[in-house]
Protein backbone atom coordinates (compact mmCIF):
# COMPACT_ATOMS: atom_id res chain seq x y z
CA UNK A 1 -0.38 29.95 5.63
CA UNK A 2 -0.78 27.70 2.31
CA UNK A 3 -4.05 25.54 2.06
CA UNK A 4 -1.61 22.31 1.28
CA UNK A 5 -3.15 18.99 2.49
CA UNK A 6 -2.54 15.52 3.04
CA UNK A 7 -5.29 12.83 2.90
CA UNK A 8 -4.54 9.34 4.51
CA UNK A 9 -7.34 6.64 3.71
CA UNK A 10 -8.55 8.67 1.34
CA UNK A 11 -11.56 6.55 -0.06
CA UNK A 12 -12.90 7.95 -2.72
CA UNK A 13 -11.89 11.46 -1.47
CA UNK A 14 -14.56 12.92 1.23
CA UNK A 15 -12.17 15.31 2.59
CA UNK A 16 -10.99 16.74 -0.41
CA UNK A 17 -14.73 16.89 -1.29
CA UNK A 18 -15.76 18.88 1.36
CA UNK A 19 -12.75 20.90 1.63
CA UNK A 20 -13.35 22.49 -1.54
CA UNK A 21 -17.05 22.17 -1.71
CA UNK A 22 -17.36 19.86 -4.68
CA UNK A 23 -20.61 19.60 -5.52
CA UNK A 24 -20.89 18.21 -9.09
CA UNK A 25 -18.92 15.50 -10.86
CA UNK A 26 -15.72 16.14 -12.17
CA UNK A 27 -13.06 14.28 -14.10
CA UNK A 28 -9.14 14.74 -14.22
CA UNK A 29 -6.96 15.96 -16.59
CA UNK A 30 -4.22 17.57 -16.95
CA UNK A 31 -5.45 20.12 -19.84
CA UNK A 32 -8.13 21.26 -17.35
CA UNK A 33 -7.85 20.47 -13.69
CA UNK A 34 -9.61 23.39 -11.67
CA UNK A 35 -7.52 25.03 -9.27
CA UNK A 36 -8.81 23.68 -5.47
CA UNK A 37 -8.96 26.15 -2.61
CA UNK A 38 -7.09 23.56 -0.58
CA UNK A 39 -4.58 21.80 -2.50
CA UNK A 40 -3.96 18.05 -2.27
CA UNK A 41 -0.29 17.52 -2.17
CA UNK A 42 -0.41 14.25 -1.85
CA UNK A 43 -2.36 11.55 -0.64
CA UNK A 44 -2.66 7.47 0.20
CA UNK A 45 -5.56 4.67 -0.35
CA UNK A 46 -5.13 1.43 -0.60
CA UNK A 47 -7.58 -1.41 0.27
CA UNK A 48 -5.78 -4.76 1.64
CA UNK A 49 -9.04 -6.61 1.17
CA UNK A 50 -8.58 -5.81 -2.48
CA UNK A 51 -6.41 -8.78 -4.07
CA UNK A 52 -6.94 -7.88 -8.12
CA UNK A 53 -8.49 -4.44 -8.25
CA UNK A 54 -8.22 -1.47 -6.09
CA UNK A 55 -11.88 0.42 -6.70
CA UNK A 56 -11.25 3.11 -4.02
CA UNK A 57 -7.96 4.70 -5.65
CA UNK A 58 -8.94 4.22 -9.02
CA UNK A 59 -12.11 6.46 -8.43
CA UNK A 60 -9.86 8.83 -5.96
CA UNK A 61 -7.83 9.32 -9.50
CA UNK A 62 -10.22 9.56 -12.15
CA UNK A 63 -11.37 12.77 -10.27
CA UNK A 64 -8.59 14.28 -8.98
CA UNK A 65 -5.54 12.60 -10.64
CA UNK A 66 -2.17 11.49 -9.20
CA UNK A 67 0.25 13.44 -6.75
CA UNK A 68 4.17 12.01 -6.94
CA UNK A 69 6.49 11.65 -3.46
CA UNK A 70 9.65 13.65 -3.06
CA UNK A 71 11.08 11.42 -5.41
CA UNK A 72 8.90 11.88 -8.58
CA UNK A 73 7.04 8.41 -7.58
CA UNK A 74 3.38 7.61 -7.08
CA UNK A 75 3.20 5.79 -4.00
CA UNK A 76 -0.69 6.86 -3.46
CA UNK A 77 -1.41 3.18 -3.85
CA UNK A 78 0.69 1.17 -1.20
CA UNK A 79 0.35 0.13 2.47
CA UNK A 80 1.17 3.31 4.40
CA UNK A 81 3.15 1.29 6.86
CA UNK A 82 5.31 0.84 3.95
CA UNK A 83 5.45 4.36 2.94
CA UNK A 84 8.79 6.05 3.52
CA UNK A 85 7.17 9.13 5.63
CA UNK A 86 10.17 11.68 4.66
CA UNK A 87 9.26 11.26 1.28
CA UNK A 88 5.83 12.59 1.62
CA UNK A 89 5.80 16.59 0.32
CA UNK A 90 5.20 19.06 2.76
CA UNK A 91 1.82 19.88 4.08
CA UNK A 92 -0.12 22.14 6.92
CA UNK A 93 -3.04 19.97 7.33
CA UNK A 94 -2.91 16.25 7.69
CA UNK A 95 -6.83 14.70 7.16
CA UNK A 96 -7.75 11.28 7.23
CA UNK A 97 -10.55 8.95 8.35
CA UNK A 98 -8.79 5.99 9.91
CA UNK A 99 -9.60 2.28 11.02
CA UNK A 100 -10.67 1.74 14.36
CA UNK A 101 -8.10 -1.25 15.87
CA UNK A 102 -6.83 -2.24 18.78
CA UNK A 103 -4.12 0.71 19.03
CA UNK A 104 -2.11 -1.20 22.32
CA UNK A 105 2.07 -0.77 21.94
CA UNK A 106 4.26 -3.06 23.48
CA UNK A 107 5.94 -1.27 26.98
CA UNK A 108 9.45 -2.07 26.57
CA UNK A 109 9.30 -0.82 23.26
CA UNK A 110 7.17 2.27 24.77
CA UNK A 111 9.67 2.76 27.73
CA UNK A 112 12.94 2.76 25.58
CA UNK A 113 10.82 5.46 23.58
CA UNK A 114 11.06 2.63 20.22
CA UNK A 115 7.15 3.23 20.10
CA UNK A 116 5.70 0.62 17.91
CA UNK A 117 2.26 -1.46 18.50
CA UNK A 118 0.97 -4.24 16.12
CA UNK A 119 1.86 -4.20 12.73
CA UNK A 120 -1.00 -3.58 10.63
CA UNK A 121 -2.74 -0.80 13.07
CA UNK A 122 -2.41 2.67 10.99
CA UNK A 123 -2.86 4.72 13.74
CA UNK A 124 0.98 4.37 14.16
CA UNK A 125 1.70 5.55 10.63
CA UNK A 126 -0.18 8.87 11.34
CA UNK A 127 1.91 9.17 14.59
CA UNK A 128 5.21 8.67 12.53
CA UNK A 129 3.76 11.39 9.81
CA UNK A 130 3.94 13.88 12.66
CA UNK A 131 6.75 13.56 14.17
CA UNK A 132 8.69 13.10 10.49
CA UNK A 133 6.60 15.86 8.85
CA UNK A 134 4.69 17.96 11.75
CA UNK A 135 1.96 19.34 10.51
CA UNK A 136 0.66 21.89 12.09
CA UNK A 137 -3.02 20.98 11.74
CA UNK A 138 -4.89 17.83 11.81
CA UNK A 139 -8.23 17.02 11.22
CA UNK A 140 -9.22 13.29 11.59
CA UNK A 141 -12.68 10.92 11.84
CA UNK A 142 -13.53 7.76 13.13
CA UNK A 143 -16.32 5.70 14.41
CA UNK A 144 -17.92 7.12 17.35
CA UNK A 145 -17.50 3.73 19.76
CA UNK A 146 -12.87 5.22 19.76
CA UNK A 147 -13.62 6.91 22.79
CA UNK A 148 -14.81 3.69 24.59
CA UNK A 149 -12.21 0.55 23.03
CA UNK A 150 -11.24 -1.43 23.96
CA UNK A 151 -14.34 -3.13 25.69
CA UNK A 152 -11.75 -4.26 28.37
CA UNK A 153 -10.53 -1.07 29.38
CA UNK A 154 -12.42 1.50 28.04
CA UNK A 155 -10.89 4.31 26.75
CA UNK A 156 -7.29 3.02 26.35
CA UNK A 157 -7.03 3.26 22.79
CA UNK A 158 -8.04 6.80 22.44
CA UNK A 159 -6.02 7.73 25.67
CA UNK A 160 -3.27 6.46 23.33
CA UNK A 161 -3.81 8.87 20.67
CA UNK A 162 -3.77 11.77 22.99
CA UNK A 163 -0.44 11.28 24.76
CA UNK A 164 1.12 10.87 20.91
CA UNK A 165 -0.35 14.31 19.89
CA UNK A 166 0.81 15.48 23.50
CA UNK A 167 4.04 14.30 23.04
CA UNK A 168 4.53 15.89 19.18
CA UNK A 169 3.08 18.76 20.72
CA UNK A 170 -0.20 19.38 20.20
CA UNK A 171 -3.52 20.77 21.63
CA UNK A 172 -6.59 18.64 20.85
CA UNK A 173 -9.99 19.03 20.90
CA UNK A 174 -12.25 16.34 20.02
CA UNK A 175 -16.68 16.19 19.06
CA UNK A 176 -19.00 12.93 18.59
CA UNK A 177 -21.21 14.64 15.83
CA UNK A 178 -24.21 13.16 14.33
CA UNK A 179 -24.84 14.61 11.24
CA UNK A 180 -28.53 14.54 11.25
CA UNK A 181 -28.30 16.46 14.43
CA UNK A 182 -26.77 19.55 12.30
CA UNK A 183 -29.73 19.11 9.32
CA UNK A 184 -28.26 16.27 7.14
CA UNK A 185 -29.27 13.30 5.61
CA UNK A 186 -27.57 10.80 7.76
CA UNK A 187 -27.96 10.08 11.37
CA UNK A 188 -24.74 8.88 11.26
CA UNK A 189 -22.44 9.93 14.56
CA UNK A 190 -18.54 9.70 14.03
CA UNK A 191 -16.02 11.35 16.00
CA UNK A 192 -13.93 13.99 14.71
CA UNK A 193 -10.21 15.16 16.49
CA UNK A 194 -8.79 18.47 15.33
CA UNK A 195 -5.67 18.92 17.11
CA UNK A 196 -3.05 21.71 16.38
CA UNK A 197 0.56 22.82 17.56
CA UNK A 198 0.87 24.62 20.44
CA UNK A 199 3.30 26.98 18.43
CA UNK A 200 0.58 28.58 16.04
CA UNK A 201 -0.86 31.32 16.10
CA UNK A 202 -4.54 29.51 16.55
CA UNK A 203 -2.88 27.95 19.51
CA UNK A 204 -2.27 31.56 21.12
CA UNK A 205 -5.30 32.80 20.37
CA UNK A 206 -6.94 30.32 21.86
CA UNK A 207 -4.68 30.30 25.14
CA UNK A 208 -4.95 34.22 25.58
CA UNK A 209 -9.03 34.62 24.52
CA UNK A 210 -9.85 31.65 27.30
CA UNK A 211 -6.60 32.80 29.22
CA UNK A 212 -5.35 29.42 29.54
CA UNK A 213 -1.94 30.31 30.58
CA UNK A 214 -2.71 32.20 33.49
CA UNK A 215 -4.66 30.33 35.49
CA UNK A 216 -4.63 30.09 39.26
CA UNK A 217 -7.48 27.43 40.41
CA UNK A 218 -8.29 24.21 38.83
CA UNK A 219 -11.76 25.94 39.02
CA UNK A 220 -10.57 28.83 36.54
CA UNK A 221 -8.76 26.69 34.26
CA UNK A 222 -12.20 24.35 34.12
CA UNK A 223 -13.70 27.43 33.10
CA UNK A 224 -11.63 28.16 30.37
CA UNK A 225 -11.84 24.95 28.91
CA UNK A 226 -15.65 24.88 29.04
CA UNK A 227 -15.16 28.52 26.96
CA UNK A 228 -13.13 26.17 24.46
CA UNK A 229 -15.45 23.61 24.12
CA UNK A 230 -19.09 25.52 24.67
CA UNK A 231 -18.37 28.57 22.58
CA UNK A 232 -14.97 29.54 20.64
CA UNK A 233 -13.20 26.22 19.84
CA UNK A 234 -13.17 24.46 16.56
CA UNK A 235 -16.05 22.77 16.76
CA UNK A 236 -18.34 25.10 19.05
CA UNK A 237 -17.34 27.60 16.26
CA UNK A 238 -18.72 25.18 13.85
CA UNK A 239 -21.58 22.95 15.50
CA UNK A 240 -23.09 25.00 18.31
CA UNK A 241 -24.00 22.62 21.29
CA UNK A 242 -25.32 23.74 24.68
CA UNK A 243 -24.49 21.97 28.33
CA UNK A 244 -25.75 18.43 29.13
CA UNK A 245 -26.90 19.56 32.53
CA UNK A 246 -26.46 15.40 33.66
CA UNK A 247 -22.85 16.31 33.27
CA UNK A 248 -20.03 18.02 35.05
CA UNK A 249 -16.16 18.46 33.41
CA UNK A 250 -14.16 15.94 33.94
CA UNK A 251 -10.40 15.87 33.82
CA UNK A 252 -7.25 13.41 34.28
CA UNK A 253 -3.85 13.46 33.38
CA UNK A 254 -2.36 11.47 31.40
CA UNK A 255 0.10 9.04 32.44
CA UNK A 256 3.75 10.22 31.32
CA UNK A 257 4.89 6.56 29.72
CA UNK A 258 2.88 5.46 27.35
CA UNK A 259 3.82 2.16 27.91
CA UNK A 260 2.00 1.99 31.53
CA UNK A 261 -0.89 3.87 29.70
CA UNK A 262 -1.37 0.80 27.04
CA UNK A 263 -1.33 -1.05 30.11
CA UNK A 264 -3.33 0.28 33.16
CA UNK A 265 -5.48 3.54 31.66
CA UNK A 266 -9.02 3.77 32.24
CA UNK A 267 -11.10 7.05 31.82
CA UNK A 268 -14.29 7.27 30.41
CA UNK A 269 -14.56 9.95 27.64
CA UNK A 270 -17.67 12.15 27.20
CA UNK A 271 -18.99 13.08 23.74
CA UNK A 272 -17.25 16.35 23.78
CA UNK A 273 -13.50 17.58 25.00
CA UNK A 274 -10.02 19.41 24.65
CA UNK A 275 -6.54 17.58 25.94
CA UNK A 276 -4.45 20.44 27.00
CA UNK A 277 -0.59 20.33 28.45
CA UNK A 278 -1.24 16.38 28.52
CA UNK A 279 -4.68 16.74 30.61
CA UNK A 280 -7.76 16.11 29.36
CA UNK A 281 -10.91 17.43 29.93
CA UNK A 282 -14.17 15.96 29.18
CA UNK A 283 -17.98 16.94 29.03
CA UNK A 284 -21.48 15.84 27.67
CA UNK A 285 -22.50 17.70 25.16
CA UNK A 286 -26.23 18.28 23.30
CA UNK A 287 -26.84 19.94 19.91
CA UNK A 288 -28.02 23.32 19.30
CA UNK A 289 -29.56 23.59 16.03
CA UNK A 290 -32.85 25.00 14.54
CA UNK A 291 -32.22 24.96 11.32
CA UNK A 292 -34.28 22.99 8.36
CA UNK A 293 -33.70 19.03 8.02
CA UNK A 294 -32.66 16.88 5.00
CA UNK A 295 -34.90 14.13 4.81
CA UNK A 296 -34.35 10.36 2.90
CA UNK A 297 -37.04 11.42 0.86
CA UNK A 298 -35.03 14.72 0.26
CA UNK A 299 -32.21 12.95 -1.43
CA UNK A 300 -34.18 10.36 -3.35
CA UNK A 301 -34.33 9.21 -7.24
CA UNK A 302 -37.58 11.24 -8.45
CA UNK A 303 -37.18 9.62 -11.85
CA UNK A 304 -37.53 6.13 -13.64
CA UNK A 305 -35.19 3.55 -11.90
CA UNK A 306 -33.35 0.59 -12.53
CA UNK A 307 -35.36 -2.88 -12.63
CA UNK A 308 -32.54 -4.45 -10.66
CA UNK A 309 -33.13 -2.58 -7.50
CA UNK A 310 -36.61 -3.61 -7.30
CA UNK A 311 -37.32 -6.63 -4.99
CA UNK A 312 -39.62 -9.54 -6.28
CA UNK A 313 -42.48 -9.91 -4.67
CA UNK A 314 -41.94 -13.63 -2.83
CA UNK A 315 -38.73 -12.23 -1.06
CA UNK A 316 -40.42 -9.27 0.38
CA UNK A 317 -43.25 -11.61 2.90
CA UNK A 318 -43.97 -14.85 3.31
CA UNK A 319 -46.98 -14.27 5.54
CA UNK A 320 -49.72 -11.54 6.66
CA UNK A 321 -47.05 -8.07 5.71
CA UNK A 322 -48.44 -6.89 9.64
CA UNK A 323 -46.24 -9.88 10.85
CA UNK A 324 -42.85 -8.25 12.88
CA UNK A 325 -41.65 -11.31 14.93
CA UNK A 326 -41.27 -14.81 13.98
CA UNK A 327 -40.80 -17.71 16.69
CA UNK A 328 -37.56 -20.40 15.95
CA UNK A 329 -37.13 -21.73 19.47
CA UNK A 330 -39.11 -25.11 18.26
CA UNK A 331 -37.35 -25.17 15.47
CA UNK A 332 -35.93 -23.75 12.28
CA UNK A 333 -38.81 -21.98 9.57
CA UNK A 334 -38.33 -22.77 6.01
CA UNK A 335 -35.72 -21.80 3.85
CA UNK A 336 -38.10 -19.82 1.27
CA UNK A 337 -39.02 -17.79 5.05
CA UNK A 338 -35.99 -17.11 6.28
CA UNK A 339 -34.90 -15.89 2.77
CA UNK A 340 -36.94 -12.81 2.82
CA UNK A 341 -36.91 -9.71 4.15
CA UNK A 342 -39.94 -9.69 6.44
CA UNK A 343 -38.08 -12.38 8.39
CA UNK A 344 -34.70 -10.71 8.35
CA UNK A 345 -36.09 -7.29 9.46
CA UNK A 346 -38.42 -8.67 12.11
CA UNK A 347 -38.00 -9.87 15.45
CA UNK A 348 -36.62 -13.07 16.16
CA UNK A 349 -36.26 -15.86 19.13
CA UNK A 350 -33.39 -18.76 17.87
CA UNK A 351 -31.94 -21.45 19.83
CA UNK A 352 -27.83 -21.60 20.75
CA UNK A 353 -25.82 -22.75 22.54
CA UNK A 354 -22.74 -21.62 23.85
CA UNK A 355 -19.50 -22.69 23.67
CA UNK A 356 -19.58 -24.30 27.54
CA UNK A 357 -22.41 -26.03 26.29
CA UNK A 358 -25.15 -23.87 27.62
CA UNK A 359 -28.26 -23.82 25.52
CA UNK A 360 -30.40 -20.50 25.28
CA UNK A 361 -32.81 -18.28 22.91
CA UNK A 362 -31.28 -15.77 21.63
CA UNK A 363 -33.99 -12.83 20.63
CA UNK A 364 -33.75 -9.86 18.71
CA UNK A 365 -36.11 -6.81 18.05
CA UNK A 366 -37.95 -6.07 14.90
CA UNK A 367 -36.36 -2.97 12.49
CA UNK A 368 -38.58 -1.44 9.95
CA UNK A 369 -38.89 -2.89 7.07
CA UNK A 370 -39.34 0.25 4.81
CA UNK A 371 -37.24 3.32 5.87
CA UNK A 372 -39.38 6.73 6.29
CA UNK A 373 -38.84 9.36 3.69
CA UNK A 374 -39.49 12.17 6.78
CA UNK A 375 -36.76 11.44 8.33
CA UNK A 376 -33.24 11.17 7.89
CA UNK A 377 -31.19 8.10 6.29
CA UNK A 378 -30.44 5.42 9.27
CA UNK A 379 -26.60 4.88 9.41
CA UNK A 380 -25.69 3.47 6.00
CA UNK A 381 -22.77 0.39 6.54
CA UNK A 382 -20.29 -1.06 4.25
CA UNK A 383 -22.90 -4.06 3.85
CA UNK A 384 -25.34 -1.84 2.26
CA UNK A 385 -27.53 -3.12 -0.63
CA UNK A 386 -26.70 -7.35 0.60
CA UNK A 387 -29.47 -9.21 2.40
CA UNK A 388 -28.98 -7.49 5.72
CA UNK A 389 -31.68 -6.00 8.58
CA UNK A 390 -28.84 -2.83 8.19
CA UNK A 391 -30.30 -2.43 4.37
CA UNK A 392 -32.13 0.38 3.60
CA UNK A 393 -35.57 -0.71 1.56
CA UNK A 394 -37.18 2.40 -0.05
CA UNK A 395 -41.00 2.54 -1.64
CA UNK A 396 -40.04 3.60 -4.92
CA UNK A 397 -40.99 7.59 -5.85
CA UNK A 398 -42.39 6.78 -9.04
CA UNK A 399 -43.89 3.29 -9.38
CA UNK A 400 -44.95 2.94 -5.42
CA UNK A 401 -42.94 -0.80 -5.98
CA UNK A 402 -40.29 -1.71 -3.18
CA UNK A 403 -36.88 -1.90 -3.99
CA UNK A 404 -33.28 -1.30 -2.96
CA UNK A 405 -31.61 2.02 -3.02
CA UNK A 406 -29.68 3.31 -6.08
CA UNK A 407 -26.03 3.89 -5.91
CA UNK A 408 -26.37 7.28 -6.48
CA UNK A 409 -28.97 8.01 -3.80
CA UNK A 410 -26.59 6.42 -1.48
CA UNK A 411 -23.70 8.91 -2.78
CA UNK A 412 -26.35 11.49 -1.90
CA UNK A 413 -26.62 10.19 1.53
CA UNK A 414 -23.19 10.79 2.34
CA UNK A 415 -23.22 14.35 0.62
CA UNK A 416 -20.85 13.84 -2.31
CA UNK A 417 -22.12 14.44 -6.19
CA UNK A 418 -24.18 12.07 -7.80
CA UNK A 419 -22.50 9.56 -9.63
CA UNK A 420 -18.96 10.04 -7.81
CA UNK A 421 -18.46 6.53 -7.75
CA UNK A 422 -19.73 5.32 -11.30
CA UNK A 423 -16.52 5.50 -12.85
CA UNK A 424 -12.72 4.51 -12.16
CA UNK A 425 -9.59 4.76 -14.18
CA UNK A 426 -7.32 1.55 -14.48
CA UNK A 427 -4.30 0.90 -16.43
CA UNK A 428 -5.34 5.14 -18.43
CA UNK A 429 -8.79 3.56 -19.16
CA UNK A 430 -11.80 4.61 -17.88
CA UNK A 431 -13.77 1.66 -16.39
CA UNK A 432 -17.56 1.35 -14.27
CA UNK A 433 -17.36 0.15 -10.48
CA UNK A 434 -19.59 -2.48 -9.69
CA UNK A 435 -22.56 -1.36 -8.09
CA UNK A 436 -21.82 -3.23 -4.83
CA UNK A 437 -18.47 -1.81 -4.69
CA UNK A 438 -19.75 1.64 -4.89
CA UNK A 439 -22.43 1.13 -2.56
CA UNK A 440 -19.74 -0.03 -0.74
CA UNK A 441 -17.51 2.69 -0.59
CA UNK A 442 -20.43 5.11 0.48
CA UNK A 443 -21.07 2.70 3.62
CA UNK A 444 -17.38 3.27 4.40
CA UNK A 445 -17.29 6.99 3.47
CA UNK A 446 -18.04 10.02 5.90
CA UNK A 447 -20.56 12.18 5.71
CA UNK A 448 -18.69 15.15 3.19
CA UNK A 449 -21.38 18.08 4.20
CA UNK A 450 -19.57 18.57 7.84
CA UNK A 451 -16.61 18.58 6.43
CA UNK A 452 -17.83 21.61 4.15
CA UNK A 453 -18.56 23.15 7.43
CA UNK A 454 -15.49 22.40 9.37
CA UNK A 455 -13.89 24.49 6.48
CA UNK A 456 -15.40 27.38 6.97
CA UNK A 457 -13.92 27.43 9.97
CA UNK A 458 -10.59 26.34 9.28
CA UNK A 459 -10.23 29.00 6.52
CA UNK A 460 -10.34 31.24 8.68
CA UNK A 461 -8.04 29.76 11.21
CA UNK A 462 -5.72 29.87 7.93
CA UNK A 463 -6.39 33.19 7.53
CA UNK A 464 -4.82 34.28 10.41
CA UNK A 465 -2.21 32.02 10.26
């Protein structure tokens, strides 16, 4: 089977990063573009927050160039929704890391099988790409807290998801992987889908080596699907995880209409699980790895840095540096205090008062104010670099000083090349993205080394196909 691909939300290009295990910094052109292993046949990003400039794409293109519709037009840079799907070229894997929204569809529109939900919500662009173009592979991320949305009936939205893939036809497996848990640089935990045809070859592979199709207990079939997901599935293939022992398999069917299931469904997803002939099973899962562990201080600038990172002295303390809590419930503290990042960072009790009326302290816990080089990089957010307690402050390699971290050490944190954001092409010039936007795009970016693993595997898979 051909390695062609299509990347929705396509940032600036993790998947096609770690599909083809770019590791150093390359630019377009036309003269010399390297052949990929898995070729991009076309591809979508565009940023509605973005009113005059649209960093993402730009950077997307000055690496890996443009790819044209059916109809010799670039539409890599317009609102999906407004994408007209059968113009997309064909593809056998569809990869994207998508919003997470509130995914509800209206149930008379459900019911007369006119499936539509809230304008604006992509997931329902990637269910009308497969069932215009249907792929038959499909490898998606998103945050980890899908499996549990909306807060008022947890697991809805991703119930939704499955009965789509169910009803285009596909088996799905799904994994909530943190990536410092496998030896990276990030303790960042997203959850990944993979979901394929029942028609492929993969598919009967998998049916006749956990003999899915000839079961005769519930008991047998839970076996086979704890085969799938503890040893010869996608991702047991490619993370190895052993049996929460707190946990037993769950399972549920799904409800046929996915109108009443918008409405009424309720199941609470484990961490780890396959959806099978509409049924899903579920399980807690735990990591098994032993291997060696990529460290902050791993990834970090050895060298001479910037002077703008740095943080002046008066907005680093404003009292003893030993100080982790300050006390507001008398009364606000200074503005020169509350400007710094000692009182940001550090535990807090504030007055408020509720909408009814109701007046209360609100407290919050202390976070540390310098982040450890022996560990791993805390979870790295879109808001990364502002005046946030989610910032990461580093003690400088060279100077000892305390400062912010470089946008290339945050490219590193995420596993793509240094300086993969530095530089965008707009209107056939080459121009430099702001250092907040890039810092930006790496808090919104996954985390590209899994992805290099999760090909391994899916080459294979390939392979045979």
């Amino acid at each position: 089977m051909q390695r062609t691909v299509c990347e929705l939300f396509a940032g600036v290009g993790g998947f096609r990063c770690g599909l083809n295990n770019i590791n150093k910094n390359i630019i377009f052109s036309p003269e010399n573009n390297e052949d990929e292993k898995w070729q991009t046949v076309w591809y979508n990003q565009w940023e509605p927050a973005e009113k005059n400039t649209q960093y993402a794409h730009d950077c997307y293109k000055y690496h890996f160039g443009t790819c044209l519709d059916k109809n010799g037009e670039d539409t890599t840079n317009i609102n999906i929704e407004d994408v007209a799907k059968s113009n997309i070229p064909d593809f056998n894997v569809l990869v994207g890391g998508f919003p997470c929204q509130d995914y509800s569809v209206a149930s008379s529109l459900a019911t007369s099988k006119g499936l539509e939900g809230k304008k604006g919500i992509l997931w329902w662009s990637i269910r009308d790409i497969l069932e215009e173009k249907k792929p038959p592979f499909v490898l998606l991320e998103n945050v980890d807290r899908l499996l549990k949305s909306p807060a008022s009936q947890r697991g809805r939205d991703f119930g939704i998801m499955l009965a789509c893939f169910r009803d285009e036809g596909y088996i799905v497996e799904w994994r909530v992987i943190n990536a410092a848990e496998y030896g990276y640089q990030q303790r960042r935990r997203r959850t990944f889908i993979f979901a394929y045809k029942n028609n492929t070859k993969y598919a009967n592979t998998m049916s006749a080596n956990n003999h899915l199709d000839n079961q005769d207990t519930d008991d047998l079939l839970c076996y086979s699907i704890k085969k799938q997901i503890f040893e010869n599935g996608f991702f047991a293939s490619t993370f190895p995880v052993n049996v929460d022992n707190t946990s037993n398999i769950k399972n549920i069917k799904l409800p046929e209409n996915i109108g009443d299931l918008s409405a009424n469904f309720k199941f609470l997803f484990e961490n780890s699980g396959v959806m099978h002939n509409g049924i899903i099973y579920t399980i807690k899962t735990i990591p098994n790895y032993n291997g060696e562990q990529i460290t902050l201080g791993d990834i970090m600038d050895n060298d001479m840095v910037d002077e703008n990172y740095f943080i002046p002295e008066d907005r680093l303390y404003y009292t003893n540096p030993e100080v982790k809590h300050s006390d507001e419930s008398n009364g606000k503290l200074p503005k020169e205090v509350r400007q710094t990042w000692q009182y940001i960072k550090g535990a807090k009790k504030l007055p408020r008062k509720a909408k009814n009326g109701h007046e209360y302290i609100f407290a919050e816990g202390p976070v540390p104010m310098i982040d450890s080089y022996d560990k791993p990089a805390r979870t790295m957010l879109t808001s990364e670099g502002a005046f946030s307690r989610t910032t990461h402050i580093v003690k400088d390699k060279l100077s000892g000083r305390i400062r912010l971290l470089t946008a290339e050490e945050t490219e590193r944190i995420q596993g793509f090349p240094t300086g993969h954001t530095k530089n965008c092409i707009v209107n056939g010039k080459i121009i430099e993205m702001p250092i907040n936007k890039r810092r930006f795009m790496m808090g919104n970016a996954l985390v590209v080394n899994l992805i290099k693993d999760m090909e391994k595997t899916l080459d294979k898979i390939f392979e045979y196909e």
